[in-house]
C-alpha atoms as a PDB file:
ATOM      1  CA  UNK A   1     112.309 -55.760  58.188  1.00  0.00           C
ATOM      2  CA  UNK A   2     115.892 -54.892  57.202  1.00  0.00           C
ATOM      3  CA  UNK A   3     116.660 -51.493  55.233  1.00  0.00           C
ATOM      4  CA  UNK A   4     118.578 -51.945  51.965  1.00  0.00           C
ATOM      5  CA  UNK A   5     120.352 -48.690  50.620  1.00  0.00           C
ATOM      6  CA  UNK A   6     120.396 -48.368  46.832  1.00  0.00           C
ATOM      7  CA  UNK A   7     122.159 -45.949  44.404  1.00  0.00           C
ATOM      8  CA  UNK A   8     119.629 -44.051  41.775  1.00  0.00           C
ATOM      9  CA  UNK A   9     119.657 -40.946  39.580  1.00  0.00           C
ATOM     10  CA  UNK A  10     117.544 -38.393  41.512  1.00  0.00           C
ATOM     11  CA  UNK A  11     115.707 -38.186  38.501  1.00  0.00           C
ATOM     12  CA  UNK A  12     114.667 -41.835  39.358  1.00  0.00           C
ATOM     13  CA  UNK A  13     114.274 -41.101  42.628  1.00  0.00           C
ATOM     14  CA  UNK A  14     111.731 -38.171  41.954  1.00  0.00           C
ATOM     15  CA  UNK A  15     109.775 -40.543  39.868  1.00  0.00           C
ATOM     16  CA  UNK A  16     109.538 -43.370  42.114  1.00  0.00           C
ATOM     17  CA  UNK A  17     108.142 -40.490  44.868  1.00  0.00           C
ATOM     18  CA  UNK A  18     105.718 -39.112  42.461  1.00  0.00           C
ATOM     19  CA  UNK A  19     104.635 -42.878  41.594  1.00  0.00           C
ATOM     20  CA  UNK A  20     104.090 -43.630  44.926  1.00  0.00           C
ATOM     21  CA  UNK A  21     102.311 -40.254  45.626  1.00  0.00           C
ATOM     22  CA  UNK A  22     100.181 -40.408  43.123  1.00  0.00           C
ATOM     23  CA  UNK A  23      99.079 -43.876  44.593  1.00  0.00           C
ATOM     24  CA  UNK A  24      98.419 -42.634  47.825  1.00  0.00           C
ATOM     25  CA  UNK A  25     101.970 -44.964  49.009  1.00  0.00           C
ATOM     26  CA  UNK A  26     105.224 -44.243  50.336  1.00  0.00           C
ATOM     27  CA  UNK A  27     108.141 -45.039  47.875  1.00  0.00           C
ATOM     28  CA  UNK A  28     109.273 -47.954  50.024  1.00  0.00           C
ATOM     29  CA  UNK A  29     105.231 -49.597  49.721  1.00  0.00           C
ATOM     30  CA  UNK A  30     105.882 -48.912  46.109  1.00  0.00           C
ATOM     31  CA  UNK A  31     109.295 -50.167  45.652  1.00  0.00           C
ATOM     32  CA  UNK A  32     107.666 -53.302  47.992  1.00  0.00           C
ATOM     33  CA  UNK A  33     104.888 -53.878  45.862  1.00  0.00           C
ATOM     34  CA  UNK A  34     106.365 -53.932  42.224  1.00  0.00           C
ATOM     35  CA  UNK A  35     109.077 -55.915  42.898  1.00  0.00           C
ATOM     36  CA  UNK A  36     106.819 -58.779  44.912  1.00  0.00           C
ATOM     37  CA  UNK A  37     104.388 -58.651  42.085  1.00  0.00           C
ATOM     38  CA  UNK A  38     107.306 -58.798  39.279  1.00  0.00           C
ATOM     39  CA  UNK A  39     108.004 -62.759  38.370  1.00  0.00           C
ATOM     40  CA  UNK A  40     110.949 -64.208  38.252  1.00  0.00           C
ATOM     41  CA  UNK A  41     111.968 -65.819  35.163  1.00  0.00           C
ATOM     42  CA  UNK A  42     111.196 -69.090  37.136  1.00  0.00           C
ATOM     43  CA  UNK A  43     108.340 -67.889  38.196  1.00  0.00           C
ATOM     44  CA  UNK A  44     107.419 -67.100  34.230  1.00  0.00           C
ATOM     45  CA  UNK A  45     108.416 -70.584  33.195  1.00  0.00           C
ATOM     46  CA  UNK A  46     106.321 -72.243  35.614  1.00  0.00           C
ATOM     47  CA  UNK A  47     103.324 -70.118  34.541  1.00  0.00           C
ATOM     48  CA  UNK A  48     104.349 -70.540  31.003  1.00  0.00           C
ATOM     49  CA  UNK A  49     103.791 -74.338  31.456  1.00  0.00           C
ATOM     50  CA  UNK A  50     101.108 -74.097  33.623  1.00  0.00           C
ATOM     51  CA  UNK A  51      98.631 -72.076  31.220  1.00  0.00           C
ATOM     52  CA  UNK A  52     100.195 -74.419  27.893  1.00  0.00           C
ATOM     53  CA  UNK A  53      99.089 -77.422  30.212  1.00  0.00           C
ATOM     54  CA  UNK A  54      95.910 -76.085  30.750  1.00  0.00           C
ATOM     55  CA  UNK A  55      95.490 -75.408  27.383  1.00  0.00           C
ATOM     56  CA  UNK A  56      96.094 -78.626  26.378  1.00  0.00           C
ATOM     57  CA  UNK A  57      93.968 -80.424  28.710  1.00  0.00           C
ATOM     58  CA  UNK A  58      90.886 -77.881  27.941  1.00  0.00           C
ATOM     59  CA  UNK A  59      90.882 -75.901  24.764  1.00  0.00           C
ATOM     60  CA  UNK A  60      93.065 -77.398  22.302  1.00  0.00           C
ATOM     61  CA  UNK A  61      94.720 -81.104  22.604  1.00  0.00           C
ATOM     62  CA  UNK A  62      96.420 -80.885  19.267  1.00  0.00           C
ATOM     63  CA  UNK A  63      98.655 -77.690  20.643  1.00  0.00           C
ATOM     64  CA  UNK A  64     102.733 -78.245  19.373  1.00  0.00           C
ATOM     65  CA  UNK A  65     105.382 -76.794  20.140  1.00  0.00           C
ATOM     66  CA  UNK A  66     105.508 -74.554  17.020  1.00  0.00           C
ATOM     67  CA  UNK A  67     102.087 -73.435  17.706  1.00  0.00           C
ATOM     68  CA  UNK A  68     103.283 -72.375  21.158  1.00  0.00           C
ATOM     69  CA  UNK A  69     106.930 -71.009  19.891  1.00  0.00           C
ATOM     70  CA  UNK A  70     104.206 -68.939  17.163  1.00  0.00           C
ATOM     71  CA  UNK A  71     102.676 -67.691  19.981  1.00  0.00           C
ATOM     72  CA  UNK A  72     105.811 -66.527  21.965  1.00  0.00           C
ATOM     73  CA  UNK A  73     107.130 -65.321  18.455  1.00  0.00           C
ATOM     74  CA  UNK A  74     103.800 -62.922  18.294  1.00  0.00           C
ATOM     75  CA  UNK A  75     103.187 -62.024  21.674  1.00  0.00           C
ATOM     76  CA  UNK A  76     107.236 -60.786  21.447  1.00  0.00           C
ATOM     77  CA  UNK A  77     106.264 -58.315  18.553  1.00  0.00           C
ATOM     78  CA  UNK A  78     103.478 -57.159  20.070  1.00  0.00           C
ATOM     79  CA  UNK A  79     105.463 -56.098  23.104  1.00  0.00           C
ATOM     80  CA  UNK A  80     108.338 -54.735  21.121  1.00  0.00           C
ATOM     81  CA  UNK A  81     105.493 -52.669  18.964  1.00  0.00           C
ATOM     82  CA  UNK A  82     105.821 -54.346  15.794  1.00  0.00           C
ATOM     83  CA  UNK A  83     101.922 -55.991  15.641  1.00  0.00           C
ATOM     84  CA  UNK A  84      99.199 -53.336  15.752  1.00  0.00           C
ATOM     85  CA  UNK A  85     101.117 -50.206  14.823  1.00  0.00           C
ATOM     86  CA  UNK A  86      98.741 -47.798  12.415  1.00  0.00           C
ATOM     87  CA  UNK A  87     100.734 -47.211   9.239  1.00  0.00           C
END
């Protein structure tokens, strides 16, 4: 296992103890385990075209590329809190 030195605000720091604490982890199992279970934007495409595949095959054999580009368009403004805010 090699050791890696990186430069944070101690604010960051503090968090990423208390994160870990309140887990019952040390930082470094933390640190460990978000990054390993954080995709790479491979790692999203592949899964991207994996589940429209499966789609496809299974649910919905008509699916086009608008329909998933619609999908990516919503699922975007969801995530960026413009679907499902209360007025």
């Amino acid at each position: 296992m090699a050791d890696t030195t990186i430069k944070i605000s101690e604010s960051i720091r503090d968090r990423l103890r208390t994160l870990a604490e309140e887990r019952g982890m040390s930082t470094r199992a933390y640190v460990e385990g978000l990054v390993s279970a954080t995709p790479t934007a491979a790692e999203r495409a592949e899964r991207t075209a994996r589940a429209i595949a499966y789609v496809r095959a299974n649910l919905c054999p008509d699916l086009t590329e608008d329909d998933v580009r619609a999908a990516q368009e919503w699922r975007a403004a969801i995530a960026a809190g413009h679907v499902g805010e209360r007025r």
